[in-house]
C-alpha atoms as a PDB file:
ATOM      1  CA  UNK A   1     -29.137 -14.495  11.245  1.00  0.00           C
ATOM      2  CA  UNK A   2     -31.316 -11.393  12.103  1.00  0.00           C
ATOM      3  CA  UNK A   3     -35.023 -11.512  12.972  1.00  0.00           C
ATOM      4  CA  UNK A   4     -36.066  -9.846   9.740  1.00  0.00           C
ATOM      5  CA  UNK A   5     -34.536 -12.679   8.078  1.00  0.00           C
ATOM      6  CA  UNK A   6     -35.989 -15.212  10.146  1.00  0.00           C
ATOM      7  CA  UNK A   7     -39.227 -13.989   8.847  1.00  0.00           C
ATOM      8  CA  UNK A   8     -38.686 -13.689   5.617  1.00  0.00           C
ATOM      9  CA  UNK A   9     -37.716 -17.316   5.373  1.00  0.00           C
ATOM     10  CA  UNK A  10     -40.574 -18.605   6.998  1.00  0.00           C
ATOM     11  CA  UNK A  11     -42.504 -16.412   3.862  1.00  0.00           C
ATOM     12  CA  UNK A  12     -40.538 -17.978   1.421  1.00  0.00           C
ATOM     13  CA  UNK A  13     -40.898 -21.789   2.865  1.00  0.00           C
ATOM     14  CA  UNK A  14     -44.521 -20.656   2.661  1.00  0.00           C
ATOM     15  CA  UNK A  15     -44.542 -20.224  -1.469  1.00  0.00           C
ATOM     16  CA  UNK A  16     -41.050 -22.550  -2.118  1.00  0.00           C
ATOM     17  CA  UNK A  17     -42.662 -25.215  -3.364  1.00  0.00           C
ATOM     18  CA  UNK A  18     -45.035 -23.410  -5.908  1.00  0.00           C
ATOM     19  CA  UNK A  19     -41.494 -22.672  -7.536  1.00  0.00           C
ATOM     20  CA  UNK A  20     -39.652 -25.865  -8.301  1.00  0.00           C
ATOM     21  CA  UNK A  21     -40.372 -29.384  -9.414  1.00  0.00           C
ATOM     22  CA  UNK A  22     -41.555 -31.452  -6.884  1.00  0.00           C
ATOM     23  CA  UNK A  23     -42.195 -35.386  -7.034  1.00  0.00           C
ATOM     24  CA  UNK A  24     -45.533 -35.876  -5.534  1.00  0.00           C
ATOM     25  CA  UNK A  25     -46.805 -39.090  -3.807  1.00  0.00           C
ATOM     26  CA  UNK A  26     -50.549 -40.190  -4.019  1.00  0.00           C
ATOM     27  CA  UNK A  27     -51.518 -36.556  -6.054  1.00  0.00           C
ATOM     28  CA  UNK A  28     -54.855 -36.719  -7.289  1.00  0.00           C
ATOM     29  CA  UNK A  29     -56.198 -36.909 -10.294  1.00  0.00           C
ATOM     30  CA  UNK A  30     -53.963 -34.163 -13.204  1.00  0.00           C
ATOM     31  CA  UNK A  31     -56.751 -31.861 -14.807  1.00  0.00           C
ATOM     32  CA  UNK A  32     -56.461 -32.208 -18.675  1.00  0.00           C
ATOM     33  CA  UNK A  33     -58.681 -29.167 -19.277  1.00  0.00           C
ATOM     34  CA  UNK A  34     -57.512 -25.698 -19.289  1.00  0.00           C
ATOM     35  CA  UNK A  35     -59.132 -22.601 -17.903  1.00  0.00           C
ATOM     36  CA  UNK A  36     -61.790 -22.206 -15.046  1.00  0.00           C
ATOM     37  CA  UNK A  37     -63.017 -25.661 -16.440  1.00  0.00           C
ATOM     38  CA  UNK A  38     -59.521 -27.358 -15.320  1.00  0.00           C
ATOM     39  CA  UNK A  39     -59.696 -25.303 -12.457  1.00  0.00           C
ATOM     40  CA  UNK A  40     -63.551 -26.794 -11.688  1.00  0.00           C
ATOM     41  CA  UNK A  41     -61.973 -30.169 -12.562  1.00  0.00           C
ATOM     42  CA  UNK A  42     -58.936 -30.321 -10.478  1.00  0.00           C
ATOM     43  CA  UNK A  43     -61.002 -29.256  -7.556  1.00  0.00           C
ATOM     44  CA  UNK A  44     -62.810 -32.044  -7.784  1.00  0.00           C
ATOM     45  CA  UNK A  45     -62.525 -33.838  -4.113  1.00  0.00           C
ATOM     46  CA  UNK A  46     -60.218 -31.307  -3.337  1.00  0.00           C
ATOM     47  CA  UNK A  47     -62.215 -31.307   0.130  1.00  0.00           C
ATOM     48  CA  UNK A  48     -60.747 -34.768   0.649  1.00  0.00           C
ATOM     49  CA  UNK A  49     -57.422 -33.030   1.352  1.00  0.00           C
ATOM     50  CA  UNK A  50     -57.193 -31.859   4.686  1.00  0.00           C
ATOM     51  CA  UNK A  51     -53.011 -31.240   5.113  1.00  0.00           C
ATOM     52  CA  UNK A  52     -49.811 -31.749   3.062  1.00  0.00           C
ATOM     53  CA  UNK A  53     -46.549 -32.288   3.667  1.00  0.00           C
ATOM     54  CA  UNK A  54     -43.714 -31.187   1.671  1.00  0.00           C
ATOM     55  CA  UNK A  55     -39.696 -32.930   2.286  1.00  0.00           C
ATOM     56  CA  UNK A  56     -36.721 -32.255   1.887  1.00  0.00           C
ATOM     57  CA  UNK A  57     -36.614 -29.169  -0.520  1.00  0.00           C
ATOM     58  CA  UNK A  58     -33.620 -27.568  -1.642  1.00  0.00           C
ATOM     59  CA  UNK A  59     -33.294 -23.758  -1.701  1.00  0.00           C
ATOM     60  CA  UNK A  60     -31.136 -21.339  -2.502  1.00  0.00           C
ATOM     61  CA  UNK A  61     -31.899 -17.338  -0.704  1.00  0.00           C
ATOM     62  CA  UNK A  62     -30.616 -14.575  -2.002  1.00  0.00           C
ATOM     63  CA  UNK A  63     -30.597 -11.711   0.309  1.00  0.00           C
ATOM     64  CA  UNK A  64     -28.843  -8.403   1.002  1.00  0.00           C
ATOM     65  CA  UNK A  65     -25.986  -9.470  -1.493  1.00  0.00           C
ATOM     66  CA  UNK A  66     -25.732 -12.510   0.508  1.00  0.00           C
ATOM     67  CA  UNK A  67     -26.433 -16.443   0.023  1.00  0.00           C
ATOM     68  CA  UNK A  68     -28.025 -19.019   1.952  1.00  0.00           C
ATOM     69  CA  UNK A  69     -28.422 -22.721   0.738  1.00  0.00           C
ATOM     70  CA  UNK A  70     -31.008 -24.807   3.093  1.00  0.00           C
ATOM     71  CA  UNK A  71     -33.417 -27.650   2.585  1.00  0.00           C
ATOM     72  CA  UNK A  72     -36.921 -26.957   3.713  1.00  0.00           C
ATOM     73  CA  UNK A  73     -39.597 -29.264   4.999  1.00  0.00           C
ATOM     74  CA  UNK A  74     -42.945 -27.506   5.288  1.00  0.00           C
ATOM     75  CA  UNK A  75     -46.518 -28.733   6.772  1.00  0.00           C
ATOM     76  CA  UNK A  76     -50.059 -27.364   6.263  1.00  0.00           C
ATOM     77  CA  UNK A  77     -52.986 -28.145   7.731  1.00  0.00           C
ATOM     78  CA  UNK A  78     -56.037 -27.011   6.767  1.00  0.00           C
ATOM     79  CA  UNK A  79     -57.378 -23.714   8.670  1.00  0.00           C
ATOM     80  CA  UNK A  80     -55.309 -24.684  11.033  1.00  0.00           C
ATOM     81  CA  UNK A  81     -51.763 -24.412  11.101  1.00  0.00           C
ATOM     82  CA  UNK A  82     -48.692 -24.185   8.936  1.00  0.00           C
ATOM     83  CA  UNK A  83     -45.209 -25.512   9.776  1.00  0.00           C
ATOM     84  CA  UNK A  84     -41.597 -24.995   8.722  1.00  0.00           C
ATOM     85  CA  UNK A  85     -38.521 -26.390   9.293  1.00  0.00           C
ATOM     86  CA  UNK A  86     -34.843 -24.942   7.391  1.00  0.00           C
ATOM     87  CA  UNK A  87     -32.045 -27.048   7.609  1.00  0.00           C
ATOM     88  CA  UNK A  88     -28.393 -26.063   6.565  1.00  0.00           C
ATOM     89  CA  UNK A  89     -25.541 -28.452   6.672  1.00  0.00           C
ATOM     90  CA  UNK A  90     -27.521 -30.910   8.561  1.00  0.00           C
ATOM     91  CA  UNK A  91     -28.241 -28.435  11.072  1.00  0.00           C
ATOM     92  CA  UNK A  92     -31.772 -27.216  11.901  1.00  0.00           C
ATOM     93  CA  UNK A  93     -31.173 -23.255  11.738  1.00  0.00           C
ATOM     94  CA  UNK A  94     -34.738 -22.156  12.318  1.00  0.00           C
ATOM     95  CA  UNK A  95     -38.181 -24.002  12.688  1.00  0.00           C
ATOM     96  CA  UNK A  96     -41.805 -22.028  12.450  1.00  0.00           C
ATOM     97  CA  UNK A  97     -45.432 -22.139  13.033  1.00  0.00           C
ATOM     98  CA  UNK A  98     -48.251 -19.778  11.656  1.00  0.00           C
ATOM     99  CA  UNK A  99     -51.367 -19.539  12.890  1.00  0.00           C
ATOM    100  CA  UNK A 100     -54.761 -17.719  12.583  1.00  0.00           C
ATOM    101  CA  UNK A 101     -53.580 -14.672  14.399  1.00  0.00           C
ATOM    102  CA  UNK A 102     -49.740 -15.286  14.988  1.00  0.00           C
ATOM    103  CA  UNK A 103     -46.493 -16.269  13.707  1.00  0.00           C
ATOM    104  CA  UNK A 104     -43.382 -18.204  16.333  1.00  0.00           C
ATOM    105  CA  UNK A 105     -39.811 -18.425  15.092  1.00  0.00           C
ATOM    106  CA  UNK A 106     -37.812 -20.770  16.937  1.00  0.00           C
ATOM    107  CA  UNK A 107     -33.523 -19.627  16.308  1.00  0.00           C
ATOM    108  CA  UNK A 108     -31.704 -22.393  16.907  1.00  0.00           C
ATOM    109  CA  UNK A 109     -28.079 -20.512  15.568  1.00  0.00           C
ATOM    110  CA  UNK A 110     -28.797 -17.832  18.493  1.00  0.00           C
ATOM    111  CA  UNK A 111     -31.667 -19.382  20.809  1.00  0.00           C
ATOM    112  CA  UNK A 112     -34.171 -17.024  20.521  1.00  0.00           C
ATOM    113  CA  UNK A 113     -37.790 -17.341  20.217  1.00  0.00           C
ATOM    114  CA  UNK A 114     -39.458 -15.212  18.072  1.00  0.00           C
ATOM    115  CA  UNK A 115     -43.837 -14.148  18.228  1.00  0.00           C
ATOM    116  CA  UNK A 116     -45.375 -11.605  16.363  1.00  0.00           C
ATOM    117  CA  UNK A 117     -49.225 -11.446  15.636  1.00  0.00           C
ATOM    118  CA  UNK A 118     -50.214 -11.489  12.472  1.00  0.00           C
ATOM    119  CA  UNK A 119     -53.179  -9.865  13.078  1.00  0.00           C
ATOM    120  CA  UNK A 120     -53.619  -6.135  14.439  1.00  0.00           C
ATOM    121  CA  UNK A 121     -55.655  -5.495  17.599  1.00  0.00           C
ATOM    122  CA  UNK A 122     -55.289  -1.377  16.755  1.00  0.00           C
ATOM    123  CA  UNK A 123     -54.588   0.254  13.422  1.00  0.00           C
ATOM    124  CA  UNK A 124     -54.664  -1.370  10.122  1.00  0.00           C
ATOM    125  CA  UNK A 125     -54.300  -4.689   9.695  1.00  0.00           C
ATOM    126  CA  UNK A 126     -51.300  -6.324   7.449  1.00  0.00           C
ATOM    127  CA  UNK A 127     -51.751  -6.308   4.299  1.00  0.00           C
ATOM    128  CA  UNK A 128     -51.584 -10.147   4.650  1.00  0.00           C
ATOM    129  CA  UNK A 129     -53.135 -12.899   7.086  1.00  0.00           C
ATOM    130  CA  UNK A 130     -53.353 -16.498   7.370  1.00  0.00           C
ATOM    131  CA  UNK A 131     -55.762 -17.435   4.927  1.00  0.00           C
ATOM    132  CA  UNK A 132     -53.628 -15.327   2.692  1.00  0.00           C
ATOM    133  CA  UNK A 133     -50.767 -17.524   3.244  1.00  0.00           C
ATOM    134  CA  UNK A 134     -52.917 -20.997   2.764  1.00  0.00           C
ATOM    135  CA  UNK A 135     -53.837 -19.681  -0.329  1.00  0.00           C
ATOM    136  CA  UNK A 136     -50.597 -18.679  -2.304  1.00  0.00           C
ATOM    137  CA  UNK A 137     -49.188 -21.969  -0.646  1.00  0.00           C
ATOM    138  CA  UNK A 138     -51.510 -24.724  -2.322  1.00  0.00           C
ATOM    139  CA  UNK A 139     -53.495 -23.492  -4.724  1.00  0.00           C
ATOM    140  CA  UNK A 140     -56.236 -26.745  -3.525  1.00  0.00           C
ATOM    141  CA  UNK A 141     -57.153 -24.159  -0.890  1.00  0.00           C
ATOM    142  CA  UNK A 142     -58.650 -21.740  -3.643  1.00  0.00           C
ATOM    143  CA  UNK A 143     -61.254 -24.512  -4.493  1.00  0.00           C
ATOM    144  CA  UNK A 144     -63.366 -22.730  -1.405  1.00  0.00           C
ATOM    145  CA  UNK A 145     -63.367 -19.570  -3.444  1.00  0.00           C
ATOM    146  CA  UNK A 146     -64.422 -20.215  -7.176  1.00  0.00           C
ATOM    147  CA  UNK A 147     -67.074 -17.963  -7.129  1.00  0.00           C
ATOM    148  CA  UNK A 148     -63.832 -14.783  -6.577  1.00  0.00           C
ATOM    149  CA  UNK A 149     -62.341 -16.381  -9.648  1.00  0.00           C
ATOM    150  CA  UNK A 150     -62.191 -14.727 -13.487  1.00  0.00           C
ATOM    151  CA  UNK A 151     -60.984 -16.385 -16.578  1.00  0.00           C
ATOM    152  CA  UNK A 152     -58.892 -13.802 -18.728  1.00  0.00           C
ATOM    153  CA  UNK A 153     -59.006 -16.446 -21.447  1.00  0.00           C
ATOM    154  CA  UNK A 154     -55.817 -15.526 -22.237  1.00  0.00           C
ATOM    155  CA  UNK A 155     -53.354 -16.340 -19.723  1.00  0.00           C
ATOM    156  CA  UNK A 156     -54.181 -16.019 -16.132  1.00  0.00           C
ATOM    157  CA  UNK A 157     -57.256 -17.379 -13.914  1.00  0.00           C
ATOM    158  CA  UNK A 158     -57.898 -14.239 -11.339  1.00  0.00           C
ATOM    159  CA  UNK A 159     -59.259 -14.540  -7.548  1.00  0.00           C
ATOM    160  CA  UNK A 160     -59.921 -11.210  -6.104  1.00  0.00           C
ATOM    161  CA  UNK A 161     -60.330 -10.948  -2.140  1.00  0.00           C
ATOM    162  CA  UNK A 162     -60.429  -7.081  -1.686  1.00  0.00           C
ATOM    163  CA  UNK A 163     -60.757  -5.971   1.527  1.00  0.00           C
ATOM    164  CA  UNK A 164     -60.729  -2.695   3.895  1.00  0.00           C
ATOM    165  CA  UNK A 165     -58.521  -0.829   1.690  1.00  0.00           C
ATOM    166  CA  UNK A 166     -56.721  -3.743   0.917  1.00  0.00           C
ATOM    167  CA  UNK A 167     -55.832  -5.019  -2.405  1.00  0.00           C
ATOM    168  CA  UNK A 168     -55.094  -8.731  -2.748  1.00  0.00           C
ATOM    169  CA  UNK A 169     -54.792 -10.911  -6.204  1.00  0.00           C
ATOM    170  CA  UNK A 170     -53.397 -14.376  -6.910  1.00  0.00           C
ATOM    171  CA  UNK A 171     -53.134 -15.467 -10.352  1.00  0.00           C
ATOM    172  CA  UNK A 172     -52.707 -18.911 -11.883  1.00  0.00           C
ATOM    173  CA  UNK A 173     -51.468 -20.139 -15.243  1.00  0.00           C
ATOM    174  CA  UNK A 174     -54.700 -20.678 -16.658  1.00  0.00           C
ATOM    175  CA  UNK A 175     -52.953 -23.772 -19.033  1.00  0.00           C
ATOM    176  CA  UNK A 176     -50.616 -25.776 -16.243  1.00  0.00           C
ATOM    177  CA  UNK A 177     -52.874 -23.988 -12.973  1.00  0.00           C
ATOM    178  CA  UNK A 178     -50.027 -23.374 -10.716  1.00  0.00           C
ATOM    179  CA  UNK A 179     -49.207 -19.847  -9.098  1.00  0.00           C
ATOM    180  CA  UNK A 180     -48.210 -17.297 -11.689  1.00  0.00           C
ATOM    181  CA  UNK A 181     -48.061 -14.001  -9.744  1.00  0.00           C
ATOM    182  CA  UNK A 182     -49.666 -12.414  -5.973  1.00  0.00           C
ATOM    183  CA  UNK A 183     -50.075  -9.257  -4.856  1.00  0.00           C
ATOM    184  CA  UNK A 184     -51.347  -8.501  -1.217  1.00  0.00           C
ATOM    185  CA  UNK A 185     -51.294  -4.301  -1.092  1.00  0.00           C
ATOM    186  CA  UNK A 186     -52.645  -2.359   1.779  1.00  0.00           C
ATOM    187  CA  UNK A 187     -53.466   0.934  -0.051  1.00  0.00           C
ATOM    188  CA  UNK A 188     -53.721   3.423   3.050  1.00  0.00           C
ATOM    189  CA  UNK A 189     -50.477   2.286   4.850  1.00  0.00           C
ATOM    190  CA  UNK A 190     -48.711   1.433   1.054  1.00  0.00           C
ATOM    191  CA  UNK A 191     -47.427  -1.663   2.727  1.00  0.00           C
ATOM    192  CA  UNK A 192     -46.863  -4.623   0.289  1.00  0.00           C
ATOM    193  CA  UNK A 193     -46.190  -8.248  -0.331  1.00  0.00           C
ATOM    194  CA  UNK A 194     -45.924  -9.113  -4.039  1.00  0.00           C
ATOM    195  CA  UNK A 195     -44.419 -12.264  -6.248  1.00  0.00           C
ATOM    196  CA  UNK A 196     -43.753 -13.385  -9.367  1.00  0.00           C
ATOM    197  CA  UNK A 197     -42.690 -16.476 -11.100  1.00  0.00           C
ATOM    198  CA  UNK A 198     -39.075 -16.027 -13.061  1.00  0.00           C
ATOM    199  CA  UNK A 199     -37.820 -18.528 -15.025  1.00  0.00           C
ATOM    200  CA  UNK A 200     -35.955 -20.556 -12.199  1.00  0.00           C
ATOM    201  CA  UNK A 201     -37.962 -19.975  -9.605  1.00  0.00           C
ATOM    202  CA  UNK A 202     -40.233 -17.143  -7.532  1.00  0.00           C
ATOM    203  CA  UNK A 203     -38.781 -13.104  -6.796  1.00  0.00           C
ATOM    204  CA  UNK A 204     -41.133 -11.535  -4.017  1.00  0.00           C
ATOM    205  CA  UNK A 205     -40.663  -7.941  -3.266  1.00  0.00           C
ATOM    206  CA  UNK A 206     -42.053  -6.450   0.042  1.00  0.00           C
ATOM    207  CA  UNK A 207     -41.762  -3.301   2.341  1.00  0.00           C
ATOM    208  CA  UNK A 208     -43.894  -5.175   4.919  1.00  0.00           C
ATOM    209  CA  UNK A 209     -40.933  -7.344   6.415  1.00  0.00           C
ATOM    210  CA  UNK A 210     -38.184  -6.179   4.423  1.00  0.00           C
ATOM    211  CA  UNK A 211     -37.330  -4.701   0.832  1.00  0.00           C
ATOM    212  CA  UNK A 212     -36.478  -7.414  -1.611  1.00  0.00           C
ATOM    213  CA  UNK A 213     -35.252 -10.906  -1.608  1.00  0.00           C
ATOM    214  CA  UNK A 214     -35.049 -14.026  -4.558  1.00  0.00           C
ATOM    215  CA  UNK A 215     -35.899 -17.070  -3.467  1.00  0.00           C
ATOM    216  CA  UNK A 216     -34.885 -20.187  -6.226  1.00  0.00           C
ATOM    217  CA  UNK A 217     -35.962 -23.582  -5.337  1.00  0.00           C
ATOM    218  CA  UNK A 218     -36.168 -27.211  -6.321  1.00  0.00           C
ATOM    219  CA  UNK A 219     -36.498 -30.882  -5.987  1.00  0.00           C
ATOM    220  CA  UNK A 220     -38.464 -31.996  -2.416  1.00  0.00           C
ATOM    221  CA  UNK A 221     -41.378 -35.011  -2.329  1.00  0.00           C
ATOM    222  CA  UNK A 222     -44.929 -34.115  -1.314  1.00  0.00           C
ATOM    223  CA  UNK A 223     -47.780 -36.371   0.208  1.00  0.00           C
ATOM    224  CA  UNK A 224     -51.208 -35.798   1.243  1.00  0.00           C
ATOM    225  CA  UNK A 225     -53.331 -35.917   4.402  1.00  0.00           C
ATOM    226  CA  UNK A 226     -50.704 -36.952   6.647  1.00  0.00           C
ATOM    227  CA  UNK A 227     -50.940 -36.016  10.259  1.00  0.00           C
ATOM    228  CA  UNK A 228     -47.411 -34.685  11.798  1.00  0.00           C
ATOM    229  CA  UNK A 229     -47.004 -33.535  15.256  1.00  0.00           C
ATOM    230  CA  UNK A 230     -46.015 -29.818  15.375  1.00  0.00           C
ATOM    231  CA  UNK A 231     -43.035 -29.181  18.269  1.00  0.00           C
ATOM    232  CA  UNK A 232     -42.731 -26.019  18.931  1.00  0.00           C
ATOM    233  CA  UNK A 233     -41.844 -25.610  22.388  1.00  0.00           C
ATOM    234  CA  UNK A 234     -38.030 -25.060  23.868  1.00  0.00           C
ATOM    235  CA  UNK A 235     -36.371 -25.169  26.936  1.00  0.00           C
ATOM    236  CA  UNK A 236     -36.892 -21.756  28.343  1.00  0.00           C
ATOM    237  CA  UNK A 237     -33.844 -21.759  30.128  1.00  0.00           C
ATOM    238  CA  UNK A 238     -32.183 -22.141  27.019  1.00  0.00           C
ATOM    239  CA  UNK A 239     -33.574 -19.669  24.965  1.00  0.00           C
ATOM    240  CA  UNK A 240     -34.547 -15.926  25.329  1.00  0.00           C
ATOM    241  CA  UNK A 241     -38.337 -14.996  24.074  1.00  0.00           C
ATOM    242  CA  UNK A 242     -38.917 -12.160  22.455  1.00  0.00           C
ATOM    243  CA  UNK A 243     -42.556 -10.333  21.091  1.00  0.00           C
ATOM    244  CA  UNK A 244     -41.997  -8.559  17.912  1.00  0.00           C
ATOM    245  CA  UNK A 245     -44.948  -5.690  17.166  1.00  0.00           C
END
């Protein structure tokens, strides 16, 4: 499994479960209205939820005519940290952590430790950071930023967060308020991360890791406000580390 891949797994563990049908455990209250009010309504005490943890979702990755079938567990912490672990055949193939400025990959198939910022220090930025990723992730996150959001009063709630040459839209289904559609665009560099709900799952195109993958998922539990301890660290004498720019 290549390092470009690596990556664009942990992206995909990052907006799995906004694809499939997941049984939840202790979910708060269901809005009933529709619109920015059932948006207003769902976030609600949405500052009582602080992390979530997502188990034991099944996946199926379509990539560069090739297939991968894995079951993903993923953890998120609020403006903290967010953590993923893919399992195939009972076999932990890769675990990952983002954080505010970087991103580890931990290969267990070849031992080798991935990090790459995921901010610039020179140039332009991504056309994506870590906020960007809490967002399109669990859509409780986008309670901070009602004031970005527009009712089309058709079919999509819109938050806009614009910046430095940057395009970047989420939309939700303004009836069932789950992720419909994202688009992070850097317009001076033309590098992209977009997504869009099919009818079995998510397809995200991007030029910023890679071209184009598919990404079909299912099943998995989630439960809130559960504290899990992140392990990230290896035996270096078992694995090479490498810093990806």
């Amino acid at each position: 499994m290549n390092r470009q891949l690596l990556l664009i797994i942990v992206l995909v563990g990052f907006v799995l479960h906004q694809c499939g049908v997941i049984r939840e455990i202790r979910k708060p209250d269901i809005p009933e209205l529709k619109g920015m009010e059932g948006m207003v309504q769902k976030c609600t005490g949405s500052d009582t939820i602080q992390s979530f943890l997502i188990s034991k979702a099944e996946a199926i990755l379509m990539f560069d005519n090739e297939r991968y079938e894995v079951t993903v567990t993923l953890y998120s912490k609020r403006d903290s940290i967010l953590y993923l672990s893919v399992v195939n055949s009972g076999y932990e193939i890769m675990r990952a952590s983002v954080e505010q400025d970087s991103i580890k990959v931990i290969n267990r198939l070849n031992r080798i430790v991935y990090r790459t910022p995921l901010q610039r220090r020179f140039g332009y930025q991504y056309p994506i950071n870590f906020r960007d990723l809490q967002n399109i992730i669990k859509n409780y996150y986008l309670c901070d930023d009602l004031e970005l959001a527009r009712d089309d009063q058709e079919k999509h709630i819109l938050f806009e967060f614009d910046v430095d040459h940057i395009k970047k839209r989420i939309s939700l289904d303004r009836t069932i308020l789950q992720l419909d559609k994202f688009e992070f665009l850097h317009q001076r560099t033309n590098k992209y991360l977009m997504g869009e709900r099919i009818e079995k799952g998510f397809k995200i195109y991007s030029n910023f890791m890679i071209t184009e993958f598919e990404i079909i998922v299912w099943g998995g539990s989630i439960s809130y406000n559960r504290e899990v301890e992140v392990k990230m660290d290896v035996n270096p004498r078992r694995y090479t580390f490498t810093e990806l720019r």
